[in-house]
Protein backbone atom coordinates (compact mmCIF):
# COMPACT_ATOMS: atom_id res chain seq x y z
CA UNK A 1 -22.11 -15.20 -13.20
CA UNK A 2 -21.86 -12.84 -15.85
CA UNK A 3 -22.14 -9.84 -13.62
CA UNK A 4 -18.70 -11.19 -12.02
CA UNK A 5 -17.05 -11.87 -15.40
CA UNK A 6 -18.79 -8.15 -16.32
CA UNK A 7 -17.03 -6.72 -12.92
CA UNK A 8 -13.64 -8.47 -13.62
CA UNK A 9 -13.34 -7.09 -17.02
CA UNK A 10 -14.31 -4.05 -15.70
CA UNK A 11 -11.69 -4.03 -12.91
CA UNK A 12 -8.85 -4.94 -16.11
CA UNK A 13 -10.68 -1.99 -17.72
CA UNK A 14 -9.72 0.60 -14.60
CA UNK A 15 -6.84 -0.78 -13.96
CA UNK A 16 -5.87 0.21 -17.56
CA UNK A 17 -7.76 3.40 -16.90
CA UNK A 18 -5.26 4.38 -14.32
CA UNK A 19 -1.76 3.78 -16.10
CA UNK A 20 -1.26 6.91 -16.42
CA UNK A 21 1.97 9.22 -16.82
CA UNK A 22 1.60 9.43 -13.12
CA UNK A 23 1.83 5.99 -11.64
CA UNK A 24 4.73 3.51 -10.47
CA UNK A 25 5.31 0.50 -12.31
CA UNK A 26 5.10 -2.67 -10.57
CA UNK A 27 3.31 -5.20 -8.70
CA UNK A 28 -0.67 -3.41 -8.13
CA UNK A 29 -3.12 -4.85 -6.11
CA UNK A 30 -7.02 -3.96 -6.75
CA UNK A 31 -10.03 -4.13 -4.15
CA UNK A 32 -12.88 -4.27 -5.76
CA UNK A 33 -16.78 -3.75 -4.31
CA UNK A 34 -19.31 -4.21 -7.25
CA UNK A 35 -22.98 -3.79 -6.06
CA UNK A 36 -25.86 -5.54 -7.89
CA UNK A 37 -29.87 -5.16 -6.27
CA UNK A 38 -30.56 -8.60 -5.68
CA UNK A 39 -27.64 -10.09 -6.07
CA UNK A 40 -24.23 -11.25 -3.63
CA UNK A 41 -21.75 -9.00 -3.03
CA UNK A 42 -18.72 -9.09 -5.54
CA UNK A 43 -16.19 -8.82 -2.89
CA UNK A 44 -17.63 -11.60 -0.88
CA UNK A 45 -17.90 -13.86 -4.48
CA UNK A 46 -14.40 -13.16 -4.86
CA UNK A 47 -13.37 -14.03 -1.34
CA UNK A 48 -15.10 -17.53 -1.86
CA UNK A 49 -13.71 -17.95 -5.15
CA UNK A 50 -9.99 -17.39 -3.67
CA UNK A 51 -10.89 -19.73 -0.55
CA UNK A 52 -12.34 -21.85 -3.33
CA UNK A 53 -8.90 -22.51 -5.25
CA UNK A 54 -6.87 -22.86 -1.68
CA UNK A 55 -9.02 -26.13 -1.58
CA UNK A 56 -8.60 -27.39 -4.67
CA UNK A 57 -5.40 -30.24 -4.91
CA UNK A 58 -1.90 -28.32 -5.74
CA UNK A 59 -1.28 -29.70 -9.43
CA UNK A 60 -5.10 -27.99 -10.09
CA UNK A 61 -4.66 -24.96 -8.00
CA UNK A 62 -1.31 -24.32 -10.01
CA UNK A 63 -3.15 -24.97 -13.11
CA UNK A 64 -5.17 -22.26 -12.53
CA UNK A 65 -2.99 -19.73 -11.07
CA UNK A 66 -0.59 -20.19 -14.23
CA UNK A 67 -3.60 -20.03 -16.43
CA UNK A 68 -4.18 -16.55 -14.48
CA UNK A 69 -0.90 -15.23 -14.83
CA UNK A 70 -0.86 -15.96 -18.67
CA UNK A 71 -3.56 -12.95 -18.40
CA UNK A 72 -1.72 -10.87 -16.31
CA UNK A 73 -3.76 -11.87 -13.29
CA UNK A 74 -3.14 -12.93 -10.17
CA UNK A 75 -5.08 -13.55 -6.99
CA UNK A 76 -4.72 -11.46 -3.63
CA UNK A 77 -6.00 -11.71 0.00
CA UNK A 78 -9.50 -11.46 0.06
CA UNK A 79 -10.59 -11.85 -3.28
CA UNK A 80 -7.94 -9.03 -4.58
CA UNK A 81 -7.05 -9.19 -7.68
CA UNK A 82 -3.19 -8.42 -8.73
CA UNK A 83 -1.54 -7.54 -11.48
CA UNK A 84 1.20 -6.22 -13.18
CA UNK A 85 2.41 -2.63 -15.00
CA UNK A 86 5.68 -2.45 -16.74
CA UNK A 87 7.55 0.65 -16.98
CA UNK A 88 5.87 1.29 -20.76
CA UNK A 89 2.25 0.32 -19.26
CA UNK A 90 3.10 3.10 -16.99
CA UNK A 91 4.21 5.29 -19.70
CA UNK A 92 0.90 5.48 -21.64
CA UNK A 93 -2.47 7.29 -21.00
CA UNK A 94 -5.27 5.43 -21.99
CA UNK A 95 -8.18 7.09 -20.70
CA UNK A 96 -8.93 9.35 -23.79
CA UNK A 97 -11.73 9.40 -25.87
CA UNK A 98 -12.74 6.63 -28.23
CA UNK A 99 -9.91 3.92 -26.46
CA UNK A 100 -11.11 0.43 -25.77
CA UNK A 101 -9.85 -1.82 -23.54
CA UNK A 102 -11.63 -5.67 -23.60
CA UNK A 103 -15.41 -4.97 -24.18
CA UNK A 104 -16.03 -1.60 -23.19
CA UNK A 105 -15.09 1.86 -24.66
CA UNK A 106 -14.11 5.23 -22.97
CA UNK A 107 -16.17 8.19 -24.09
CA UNK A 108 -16.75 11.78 -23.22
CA UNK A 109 -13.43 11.70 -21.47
CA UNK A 110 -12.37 14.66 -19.39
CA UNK A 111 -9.08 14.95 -16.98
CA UNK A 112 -8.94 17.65 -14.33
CA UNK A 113 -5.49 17.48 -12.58
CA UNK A 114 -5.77 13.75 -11.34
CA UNK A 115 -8.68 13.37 -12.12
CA UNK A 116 -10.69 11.58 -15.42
CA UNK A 117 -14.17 11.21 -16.16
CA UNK A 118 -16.76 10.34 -18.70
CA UNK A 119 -18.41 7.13 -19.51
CA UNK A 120 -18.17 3.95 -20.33
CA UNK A 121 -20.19 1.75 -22.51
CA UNK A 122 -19.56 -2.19 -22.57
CA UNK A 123 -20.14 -5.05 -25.08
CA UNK A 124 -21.05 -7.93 -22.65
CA UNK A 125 -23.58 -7.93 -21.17
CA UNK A 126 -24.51 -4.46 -22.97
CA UNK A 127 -24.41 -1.71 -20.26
CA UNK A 128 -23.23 1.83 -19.69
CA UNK A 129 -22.75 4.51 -17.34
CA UNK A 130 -20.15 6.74 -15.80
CA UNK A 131 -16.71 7.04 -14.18
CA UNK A 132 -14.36 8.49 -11.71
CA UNK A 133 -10.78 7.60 -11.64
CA UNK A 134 -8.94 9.72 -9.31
CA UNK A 135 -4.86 9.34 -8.90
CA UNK A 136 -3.89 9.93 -5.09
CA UNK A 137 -0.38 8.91 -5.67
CA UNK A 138 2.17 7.16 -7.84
CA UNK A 139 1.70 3.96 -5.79
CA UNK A 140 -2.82 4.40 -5.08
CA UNK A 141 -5.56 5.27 -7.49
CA UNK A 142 -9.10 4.88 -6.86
CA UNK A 143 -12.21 4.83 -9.20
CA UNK A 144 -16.08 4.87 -8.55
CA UNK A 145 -18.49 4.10 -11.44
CA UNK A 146 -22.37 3.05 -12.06
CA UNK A 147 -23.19 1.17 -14.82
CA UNK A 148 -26.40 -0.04 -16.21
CA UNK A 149 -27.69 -3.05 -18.24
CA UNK A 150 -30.87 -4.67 -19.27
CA UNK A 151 -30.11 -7.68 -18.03
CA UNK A 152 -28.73 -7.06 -14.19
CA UNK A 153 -30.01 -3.26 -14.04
CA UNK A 154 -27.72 -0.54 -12.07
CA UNK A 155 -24.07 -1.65 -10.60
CA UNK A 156 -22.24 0.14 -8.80
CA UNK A 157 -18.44 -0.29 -8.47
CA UNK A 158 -15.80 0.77 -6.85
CA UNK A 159 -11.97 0.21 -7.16
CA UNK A 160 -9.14 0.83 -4.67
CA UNK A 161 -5.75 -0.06 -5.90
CA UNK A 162 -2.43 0.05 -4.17
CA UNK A 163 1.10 -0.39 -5.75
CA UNK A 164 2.56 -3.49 -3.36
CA UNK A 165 6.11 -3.64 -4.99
CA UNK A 166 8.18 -2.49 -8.12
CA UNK A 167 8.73 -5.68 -8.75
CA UNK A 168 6.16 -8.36 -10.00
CA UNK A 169 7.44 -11.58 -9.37
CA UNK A 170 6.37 -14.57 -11.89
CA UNK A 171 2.97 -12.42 -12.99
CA UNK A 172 3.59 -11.46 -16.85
CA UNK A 173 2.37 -7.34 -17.61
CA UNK A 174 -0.83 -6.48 -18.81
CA UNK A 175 -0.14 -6.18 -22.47
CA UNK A 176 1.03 -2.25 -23.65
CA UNK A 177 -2.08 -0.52 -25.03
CA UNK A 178 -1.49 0.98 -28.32
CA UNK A 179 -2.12 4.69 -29.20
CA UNK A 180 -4.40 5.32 -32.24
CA UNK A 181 -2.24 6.63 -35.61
CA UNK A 182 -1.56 10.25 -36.11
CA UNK A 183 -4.34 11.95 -37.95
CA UNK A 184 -2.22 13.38 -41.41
C-alpha cells in the first residue's frame, strides 16, 4: 500500500510540476500508470478503489469524497484523479531547483522550451530517480519518470493530464506554492 500512497503523492507532486506559466486554470484530470515488478498495476488499484467507494452507503461515500476535496482531490472515471488549479496556481513555476512539494524534492532541474527535467528524490518510502514533464498545451501536460527505492525497487510512472473545464465545481485548489525569498 505504500507504493500507492508513494504514486499518489507523486501524481500531487507532477501535477504541481506542471503549473506552469503555460497552463489553463481549472478543473484537471490526471491518468496515472505506475509500474512496480511484482506488484498490481496502479491504474487497475485505482479503478477498484473508485468502484470500491461507488459501493460503499451514500452518507460514507460522501464522507470520503468531502474528506478528498478538503485536499484538493477528487475522484475521476477509472481511477482518475482530479483536481483543481486556480488562476495563481497557474501563475507560478514550481519546477526549479531545490522546490519541494509533499515528500519529495526537485533537483538538477532543467527546462527546454516545454520541456523540464531532472530528478526527484522522495522522503517516504526513500526513493529517487528522474523526470520528464512535457507541456503539449495550455489544457494537456504529460510526464514520464522512474524512481527507485529499497523497499519496492524501480517504478515507473507515467502521467497524462487533461484540463476538463475552467471551472472546478465544489473541489477546493491545490494550495499556492510559495517562491523561496530573494537572495540580498
Amino acid at each position: 500500500m505504500k507504493t500507492a500512497t508513494l504514486a499518489i503523492a507523486t501524481a500531487a507532486c507532477f501535477a504541481a510540476a506542471a503549473q506552469a506559466q503555460d497552463i489553463a486554470p481549472g478543473l484537471w484530470e490526471f491518468k496515472h500508470d505506475v509500474r512496480v515488478p511484482g506488484q498490481p498495476d496502479m491504474a487497475a488499484q485505482m479503478a477498484q478503489m473508485h468502484e470500491q467507494m461507488k459501493n460503499l452507503p451514500p452518507e460514507a461515500r460522501k464522507m470520503m469524497e468531502q474528506q478528498m476535496a478538503g485536499h484538493g482531490i477528487g475522484m475521476g472515471a477509472d481511477g482518475a484523479l482530479r483536481l483543481c488549479i486556480s488562476p495563481e496556481n497557474a501563475k507560478q513555476d514550481p519546477i526549479r531547483e531545490g522546490h519541494t512539494e509533499g515528500d519529495c524534492t526537485y533537483t538538477q532541474v532543467k527546462r527546454s522550451g516545454s520541456t523540464w527535467t531532472g530528478r526527484l528524490t522522495c522522503k517516504e518510502p526513500p526513493s529517487q530517480g528522474d523526470f520528464t514533464t512535457t507541456l503539449h498545451s495550455a489544457s494537456h501536460f504529460s510526464t514520464k519518470a522512474v524512481l527507485t527505492s529499497k523497499q519496492d525497487g524501480r517504478m515507473d510512472m507515467s502521467t497524462e493530464a487533461r484540463r476538463l473545464s475552467a471551472d472546478c465545481g465544489t473541489l477546493k485548489p491545490l494550495a499556492t506554492p510559495t517562491k523561496p525569498a530573494a537572495k540580498r
